[in-house]
C-alpha atoms as a PDB file:
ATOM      1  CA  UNK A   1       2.298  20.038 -12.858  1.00  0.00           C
ATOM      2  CA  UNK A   2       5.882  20.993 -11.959  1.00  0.00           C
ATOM      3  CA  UNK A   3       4.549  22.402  -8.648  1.00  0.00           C
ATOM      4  CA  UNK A   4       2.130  19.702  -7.537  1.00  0.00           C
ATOM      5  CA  UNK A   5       4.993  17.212  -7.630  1.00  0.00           C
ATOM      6  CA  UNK A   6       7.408  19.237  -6.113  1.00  0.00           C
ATOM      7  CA  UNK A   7       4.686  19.902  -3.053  1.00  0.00           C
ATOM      8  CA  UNK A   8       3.852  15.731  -2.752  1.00  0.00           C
ATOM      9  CA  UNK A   9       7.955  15.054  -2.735  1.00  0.00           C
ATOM     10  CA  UNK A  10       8.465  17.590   0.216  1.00  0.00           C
ATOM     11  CA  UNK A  11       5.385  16.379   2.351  1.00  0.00           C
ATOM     12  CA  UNK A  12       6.557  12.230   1.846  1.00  0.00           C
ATOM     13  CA  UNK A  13       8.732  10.861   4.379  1.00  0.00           C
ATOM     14  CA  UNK A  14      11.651   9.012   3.542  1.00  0.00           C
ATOM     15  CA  UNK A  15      10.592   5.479   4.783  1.00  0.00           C
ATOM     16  CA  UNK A  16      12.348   3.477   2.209  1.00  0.00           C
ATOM     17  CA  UNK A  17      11.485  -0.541   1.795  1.00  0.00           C
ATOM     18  CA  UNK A  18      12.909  -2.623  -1.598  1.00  0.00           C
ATOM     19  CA  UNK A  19      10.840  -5.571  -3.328  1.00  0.00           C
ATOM     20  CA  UNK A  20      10.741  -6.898  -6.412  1.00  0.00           C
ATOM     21  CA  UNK A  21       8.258  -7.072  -8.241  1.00  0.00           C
ATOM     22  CA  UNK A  22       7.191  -9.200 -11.378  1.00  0.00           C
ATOM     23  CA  UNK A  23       4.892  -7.670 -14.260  1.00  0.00           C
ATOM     24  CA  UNK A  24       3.202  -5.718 -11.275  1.00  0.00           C
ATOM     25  CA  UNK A  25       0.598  -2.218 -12.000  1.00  0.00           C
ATOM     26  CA  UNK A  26       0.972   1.031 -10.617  1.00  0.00           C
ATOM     27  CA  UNK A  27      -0.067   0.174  -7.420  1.00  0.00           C
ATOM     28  CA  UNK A  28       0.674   1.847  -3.947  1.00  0.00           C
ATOM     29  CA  UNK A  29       2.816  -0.697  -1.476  1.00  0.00           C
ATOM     30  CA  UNK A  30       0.855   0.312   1.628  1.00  0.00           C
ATOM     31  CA  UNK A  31       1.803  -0.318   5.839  1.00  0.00           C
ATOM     32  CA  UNK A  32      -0.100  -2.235   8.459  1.00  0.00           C
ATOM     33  CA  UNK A  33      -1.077  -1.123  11.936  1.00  0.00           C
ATOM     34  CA  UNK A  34      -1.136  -2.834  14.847  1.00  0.00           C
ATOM     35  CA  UNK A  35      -3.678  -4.864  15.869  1.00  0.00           C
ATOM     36  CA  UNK A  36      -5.941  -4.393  18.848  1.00  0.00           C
ATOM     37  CA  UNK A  37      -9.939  -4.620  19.770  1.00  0.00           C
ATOM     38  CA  UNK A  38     -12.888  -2.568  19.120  1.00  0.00           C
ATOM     39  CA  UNK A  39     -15.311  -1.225  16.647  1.00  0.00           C
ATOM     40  CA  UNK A  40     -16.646   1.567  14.421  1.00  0.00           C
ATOM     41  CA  UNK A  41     -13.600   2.850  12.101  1.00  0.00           C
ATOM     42  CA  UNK A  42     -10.991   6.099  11.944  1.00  0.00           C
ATOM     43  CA  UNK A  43      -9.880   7.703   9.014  1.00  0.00           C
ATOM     44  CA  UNK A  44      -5.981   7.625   8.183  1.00  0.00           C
ATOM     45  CA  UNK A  45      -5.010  10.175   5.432  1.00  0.00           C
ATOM     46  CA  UNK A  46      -1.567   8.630   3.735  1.00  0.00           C
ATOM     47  CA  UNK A  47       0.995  10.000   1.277  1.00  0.00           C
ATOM     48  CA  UNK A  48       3.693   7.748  -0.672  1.00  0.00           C
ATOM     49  CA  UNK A  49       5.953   7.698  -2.796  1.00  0.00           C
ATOM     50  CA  UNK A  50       7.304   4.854  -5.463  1.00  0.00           C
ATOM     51  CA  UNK A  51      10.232   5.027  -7.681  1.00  0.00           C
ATOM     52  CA  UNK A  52      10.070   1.530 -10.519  1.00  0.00           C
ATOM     53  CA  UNK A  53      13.426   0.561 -12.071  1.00  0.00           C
ATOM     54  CA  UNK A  54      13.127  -2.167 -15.053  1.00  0.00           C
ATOM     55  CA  UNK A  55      15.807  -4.793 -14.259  1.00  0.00           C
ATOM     56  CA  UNK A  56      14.951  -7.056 -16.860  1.00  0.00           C
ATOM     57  CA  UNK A  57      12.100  -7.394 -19.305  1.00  0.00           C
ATOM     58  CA  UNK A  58       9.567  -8.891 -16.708  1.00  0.00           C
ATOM     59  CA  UNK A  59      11.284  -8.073 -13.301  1.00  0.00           C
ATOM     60  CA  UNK A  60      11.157  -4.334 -11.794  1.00  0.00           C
ATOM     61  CA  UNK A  61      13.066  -3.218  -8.941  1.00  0.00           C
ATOM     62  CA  UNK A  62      10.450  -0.808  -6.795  1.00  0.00           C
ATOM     63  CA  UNK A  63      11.789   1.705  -3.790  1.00  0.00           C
ATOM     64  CA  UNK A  64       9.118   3.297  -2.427  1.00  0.00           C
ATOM     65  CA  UNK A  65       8.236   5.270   1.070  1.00  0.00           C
ATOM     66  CA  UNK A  66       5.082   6.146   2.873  1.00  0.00           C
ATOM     67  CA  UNK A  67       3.204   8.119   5.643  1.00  0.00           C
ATOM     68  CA  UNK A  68       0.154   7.541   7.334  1.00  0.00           C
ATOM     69  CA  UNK A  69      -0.751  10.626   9.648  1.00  0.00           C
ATOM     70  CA  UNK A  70      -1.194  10.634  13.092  1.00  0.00           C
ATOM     71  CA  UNK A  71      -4.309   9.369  14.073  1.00  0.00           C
ATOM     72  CA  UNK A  72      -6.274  10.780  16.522  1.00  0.00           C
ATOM     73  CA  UNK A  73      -8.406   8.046  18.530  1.00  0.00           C
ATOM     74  CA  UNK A  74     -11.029   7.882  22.052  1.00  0.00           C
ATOM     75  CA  UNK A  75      -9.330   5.646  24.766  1.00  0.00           C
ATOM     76  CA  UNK A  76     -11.820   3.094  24.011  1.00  0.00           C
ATOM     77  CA  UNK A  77     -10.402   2.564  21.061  1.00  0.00           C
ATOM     78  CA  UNK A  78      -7.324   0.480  19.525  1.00  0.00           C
ATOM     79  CA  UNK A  79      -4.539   0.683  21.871  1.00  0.00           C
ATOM     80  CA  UNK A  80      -1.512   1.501  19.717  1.00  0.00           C
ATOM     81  CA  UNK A  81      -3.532   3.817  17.659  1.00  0.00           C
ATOM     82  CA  UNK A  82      -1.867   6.696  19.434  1.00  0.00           C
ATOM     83  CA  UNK A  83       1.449   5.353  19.941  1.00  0.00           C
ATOM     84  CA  UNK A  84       3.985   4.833  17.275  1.00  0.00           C
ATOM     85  CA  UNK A  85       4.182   1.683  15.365  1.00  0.00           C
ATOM     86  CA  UNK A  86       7.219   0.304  14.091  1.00  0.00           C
ATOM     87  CA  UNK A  87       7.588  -2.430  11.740  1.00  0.00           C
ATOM     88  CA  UNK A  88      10.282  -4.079   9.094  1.00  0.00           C
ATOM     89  CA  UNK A  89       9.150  -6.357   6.194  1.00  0.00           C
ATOM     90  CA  UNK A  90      10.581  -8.154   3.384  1.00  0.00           C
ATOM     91  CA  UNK A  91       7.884  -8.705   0.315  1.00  0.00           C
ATOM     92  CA  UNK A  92       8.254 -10.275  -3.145  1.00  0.00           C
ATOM     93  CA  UNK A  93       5.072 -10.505  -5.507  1.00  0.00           C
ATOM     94  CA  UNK A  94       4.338 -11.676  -8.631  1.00  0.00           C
ATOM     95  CA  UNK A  95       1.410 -10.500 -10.936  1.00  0.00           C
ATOM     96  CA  UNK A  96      -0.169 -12.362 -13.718  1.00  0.00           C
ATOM     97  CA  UNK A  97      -2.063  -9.287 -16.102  1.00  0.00           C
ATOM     98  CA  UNK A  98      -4.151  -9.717 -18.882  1.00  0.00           C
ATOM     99  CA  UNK A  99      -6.988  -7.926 -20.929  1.00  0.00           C
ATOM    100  CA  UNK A 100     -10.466  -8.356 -21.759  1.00  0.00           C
ATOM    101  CA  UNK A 101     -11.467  -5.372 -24.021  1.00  0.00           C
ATOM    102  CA  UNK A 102     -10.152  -2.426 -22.888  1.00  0.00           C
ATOM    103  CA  UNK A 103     -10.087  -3.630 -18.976  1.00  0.00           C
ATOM    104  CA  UNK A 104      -6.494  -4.229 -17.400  1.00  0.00           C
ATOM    105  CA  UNK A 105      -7.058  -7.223 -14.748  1.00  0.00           C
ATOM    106  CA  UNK A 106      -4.060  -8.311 -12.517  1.00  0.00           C
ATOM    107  CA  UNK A 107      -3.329 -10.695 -10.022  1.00  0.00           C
ATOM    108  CA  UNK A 108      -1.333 -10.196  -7.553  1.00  0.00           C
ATOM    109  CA  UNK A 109       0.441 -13.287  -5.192  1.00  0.00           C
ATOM    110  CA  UNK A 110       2.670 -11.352  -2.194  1.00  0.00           C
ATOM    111  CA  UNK A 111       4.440 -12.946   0.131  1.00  0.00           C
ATOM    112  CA  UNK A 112       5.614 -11.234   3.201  1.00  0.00           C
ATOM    113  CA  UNK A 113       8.290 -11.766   6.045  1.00  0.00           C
ATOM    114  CA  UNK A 114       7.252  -9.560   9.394  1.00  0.00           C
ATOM    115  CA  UNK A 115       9.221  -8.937  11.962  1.00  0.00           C
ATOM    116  CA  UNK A 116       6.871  -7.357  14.827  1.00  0.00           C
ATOM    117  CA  UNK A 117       8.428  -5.734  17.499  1.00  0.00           C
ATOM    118  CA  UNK A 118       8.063  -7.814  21.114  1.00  0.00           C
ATOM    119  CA  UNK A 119       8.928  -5.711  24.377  1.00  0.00           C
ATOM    120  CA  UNK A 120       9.234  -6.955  28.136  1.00  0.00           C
ATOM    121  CA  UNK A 121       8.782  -4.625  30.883  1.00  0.00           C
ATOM    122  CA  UNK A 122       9.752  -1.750  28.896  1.00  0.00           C
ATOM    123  CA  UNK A 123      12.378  -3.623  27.250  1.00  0.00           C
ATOM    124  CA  UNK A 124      12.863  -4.363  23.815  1.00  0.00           C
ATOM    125  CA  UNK A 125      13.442  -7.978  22.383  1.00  0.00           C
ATOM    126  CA  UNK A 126      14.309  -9.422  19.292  1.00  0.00           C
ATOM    127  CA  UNK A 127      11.739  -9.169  16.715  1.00  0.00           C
ATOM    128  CA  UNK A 128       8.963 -11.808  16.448  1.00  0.00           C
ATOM    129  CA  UNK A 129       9.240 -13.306  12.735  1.00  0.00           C
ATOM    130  CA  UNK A 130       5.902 -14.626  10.911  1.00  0.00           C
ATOM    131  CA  UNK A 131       4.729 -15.356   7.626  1.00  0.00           C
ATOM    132  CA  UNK A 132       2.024 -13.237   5.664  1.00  0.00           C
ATOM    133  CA  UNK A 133       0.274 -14.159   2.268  1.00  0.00           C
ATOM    134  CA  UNK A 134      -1.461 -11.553   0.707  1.00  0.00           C
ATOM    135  CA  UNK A 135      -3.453 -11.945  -2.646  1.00  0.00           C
ATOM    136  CA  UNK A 136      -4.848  -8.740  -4.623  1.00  0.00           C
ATOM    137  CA  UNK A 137      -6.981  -8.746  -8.022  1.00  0.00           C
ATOM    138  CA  UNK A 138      -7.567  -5.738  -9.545  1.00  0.00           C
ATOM    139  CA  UNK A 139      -9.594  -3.779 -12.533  1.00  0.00           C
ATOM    140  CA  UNK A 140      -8.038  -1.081 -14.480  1.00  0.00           C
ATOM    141  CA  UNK A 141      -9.645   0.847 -17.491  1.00  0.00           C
ATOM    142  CA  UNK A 142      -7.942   3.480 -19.486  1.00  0.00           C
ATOM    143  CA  UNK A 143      -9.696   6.686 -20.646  1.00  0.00           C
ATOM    144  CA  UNK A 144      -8.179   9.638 -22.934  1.00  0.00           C
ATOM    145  CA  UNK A 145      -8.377  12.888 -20.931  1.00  0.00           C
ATOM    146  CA  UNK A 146      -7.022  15.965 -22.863  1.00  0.00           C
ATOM    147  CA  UNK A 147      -4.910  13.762 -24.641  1.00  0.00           C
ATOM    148  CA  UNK A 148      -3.697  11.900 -21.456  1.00  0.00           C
ATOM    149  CA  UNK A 149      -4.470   8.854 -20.219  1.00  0.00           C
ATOM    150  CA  UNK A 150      -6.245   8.240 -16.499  1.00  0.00           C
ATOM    151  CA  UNK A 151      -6.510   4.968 -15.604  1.00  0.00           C
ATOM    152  CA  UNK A 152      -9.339   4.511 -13.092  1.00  0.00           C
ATOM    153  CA  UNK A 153      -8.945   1.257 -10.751  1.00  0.00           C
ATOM    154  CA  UNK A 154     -10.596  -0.720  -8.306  1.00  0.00           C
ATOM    155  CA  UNK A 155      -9.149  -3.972  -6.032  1.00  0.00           C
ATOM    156  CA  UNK A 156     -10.198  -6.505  -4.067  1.00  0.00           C
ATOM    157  CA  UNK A 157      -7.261  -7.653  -1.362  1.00  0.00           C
ATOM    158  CA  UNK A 158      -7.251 -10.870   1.184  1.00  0.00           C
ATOM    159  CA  UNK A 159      -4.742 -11.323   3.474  1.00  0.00           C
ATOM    160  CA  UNK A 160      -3.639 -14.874   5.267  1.00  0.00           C
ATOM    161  CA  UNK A 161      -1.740 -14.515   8.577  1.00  0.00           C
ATOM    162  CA  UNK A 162       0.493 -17.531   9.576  1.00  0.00           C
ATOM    163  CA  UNK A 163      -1.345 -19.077  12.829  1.00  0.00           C
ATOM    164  CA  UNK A 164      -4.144 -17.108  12.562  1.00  0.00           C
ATOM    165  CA  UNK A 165      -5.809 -17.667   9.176  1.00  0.00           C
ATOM    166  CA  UNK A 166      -7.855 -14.955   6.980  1.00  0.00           C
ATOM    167  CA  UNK A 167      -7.205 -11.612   8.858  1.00  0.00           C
ATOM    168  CA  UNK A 168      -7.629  -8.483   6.599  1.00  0.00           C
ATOM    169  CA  UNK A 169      -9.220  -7.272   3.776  1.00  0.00           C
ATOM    170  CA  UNK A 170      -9.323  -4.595   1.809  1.00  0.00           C
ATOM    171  CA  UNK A 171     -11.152  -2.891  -1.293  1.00  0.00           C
ATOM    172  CA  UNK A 172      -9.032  -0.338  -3.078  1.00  0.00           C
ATOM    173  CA  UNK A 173     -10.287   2.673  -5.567  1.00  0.00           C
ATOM    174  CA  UNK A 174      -8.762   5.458  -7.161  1.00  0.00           C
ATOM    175  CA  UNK A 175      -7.349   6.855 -10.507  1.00  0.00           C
ATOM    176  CA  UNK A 176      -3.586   7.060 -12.081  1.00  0.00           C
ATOM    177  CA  UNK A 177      -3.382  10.575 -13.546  1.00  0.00           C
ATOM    178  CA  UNK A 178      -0.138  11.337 -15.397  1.00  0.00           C
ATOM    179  CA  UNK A 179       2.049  14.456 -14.874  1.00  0.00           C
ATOM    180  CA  UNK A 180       5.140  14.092 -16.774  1.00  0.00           C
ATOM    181  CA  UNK A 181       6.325  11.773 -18.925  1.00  0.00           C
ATOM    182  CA  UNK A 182       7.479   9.702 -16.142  1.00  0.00           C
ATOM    183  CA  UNK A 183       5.606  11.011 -13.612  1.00  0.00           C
ATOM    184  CA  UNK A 184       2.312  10.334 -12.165  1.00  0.00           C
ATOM    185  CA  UNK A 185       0.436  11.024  -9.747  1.00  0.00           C
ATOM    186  CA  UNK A 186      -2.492   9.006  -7.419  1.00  0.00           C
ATOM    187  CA  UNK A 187      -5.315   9.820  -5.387  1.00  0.00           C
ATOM    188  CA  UNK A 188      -7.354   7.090  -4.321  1.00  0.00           C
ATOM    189  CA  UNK A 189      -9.068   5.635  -0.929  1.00  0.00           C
ATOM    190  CA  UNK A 190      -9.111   2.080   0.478  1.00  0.00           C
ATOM    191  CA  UNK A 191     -11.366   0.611   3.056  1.00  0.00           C
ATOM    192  CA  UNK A 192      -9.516  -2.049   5.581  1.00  0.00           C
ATOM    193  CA  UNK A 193     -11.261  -4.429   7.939  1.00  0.00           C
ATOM    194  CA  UNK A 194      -9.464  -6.599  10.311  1.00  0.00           C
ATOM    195  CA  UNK A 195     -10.811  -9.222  12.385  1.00  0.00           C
ATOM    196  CA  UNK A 196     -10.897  -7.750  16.334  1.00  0.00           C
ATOM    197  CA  UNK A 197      -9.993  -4.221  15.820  1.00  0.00           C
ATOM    198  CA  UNK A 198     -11.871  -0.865  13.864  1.00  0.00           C
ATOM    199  CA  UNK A 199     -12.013  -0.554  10.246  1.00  0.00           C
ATOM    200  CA  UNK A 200      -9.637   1.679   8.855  1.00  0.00           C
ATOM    201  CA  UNK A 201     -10.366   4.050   5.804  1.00  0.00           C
ATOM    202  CA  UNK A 202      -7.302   5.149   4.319  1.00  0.00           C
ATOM    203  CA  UNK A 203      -7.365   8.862   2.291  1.00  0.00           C
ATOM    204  CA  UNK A 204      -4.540   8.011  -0.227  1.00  0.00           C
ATOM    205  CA  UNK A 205      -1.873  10.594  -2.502  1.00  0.00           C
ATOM    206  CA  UNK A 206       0.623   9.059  -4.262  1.00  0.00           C
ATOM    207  CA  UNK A 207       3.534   9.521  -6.682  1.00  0.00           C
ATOM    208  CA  UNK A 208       4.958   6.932  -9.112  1.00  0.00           C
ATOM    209  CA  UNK A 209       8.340   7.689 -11.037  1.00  0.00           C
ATOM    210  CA  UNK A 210       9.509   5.264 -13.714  1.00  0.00           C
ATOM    211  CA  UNK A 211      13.223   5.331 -15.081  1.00  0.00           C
ATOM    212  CA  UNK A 212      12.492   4.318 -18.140  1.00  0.00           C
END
């Protein structure tokens, strides 16, 4: 277990974005790509990493970092693809959770501040600011596993771009497997469509330390 986690930490860049979050689940805090035309879809294998502080009874303080490999695209496709893509955000969420049985649901409310980057001739300009509501429910369900406990999950996720409406969804699957006691680990995949440019499928590894 020792190993697997020491491998994950040396092979996840050091991206680091804060939020706070309220009452959220083990969830990965995932990037966006640039948007573009065309059709069909690419697979994007992705590594993170999320560290969860408990500030107060319901409010945790999350740092987290992630990767998404390089991408290797046709011309025809999504101009940017092959490019790098920079972009800062600010998020807050806040998740309502409760049970039915032995199921975990959650909603999650997110808003977002983006600041895309705008260049002219070659030259860069200040950042173009715009608002970003993102909702997310999800399923959890807990099962013992040699005396651990795996939570498998599944999500549904809708995102709302200011001045353009519905733009993204995204359907979420994977599993929470513990490694220490404040350790886990997560492998999962996601599916992404966005209106005007190819569907994205995203092969997911993550890591998700708790201080407490």
């Amino acid at each position: 277990m020792q190993r697997l986690t020491k491998f994950a930490l040396r092979h996840v860049p050091s991206l680091v974005i804060c939020l706070l979050s309220f009452c959220g689940l083990c969830f990965a805090q995932e990037v966006d790509v640039p948007s573009g035309r065309g059709s069909g879809s690419v697979v994007a294998p992705t590594g993170w990493a999320e560290l969860i502080a408990p500030v107060q009874k319901r409010v945790d303080l999350k740092l987290y970092g992630f990767y998404i490999g390089e991408v290797e695209a046709p011309s025809a496709q999504v101009r940017g693809f092959t490019q790098r893509y920079y972009e800062q955000q600010f998020r807050i969420d806040g998740t309502v959770m409760f049970s039915v049985h032995k199921f975990e649901v959650s909603e999650r409310n997110m808003y977002v501040r983006r600041f895309l980057p705008t260049y002219f001739l070659g030259s860069s300009l200040p950042a173009k600011e715009i608002n970003r509501y993102r909702n997310r429910i999800a399923v959890a369900h807990p099962l013992a596993v040699k005396g651990r406990i795996w939570k498998p999950f599944v999500s549904y996720e809708a995102f709302y771009d200011q001045g353009s409406g519905w733009t993204k969804n995204r359907v979420w699957a994977g599993v929470t497997v513990p490694l220490e006691k404040h350790v886990s680990f997560q492998p999962s995949y996601m599916w992404e469509g966005t209106q005007g440019i190819k569907d994205l499928n995203y092969l997911m590894f993550g890591l998700i330390f708790r201080t407490k």
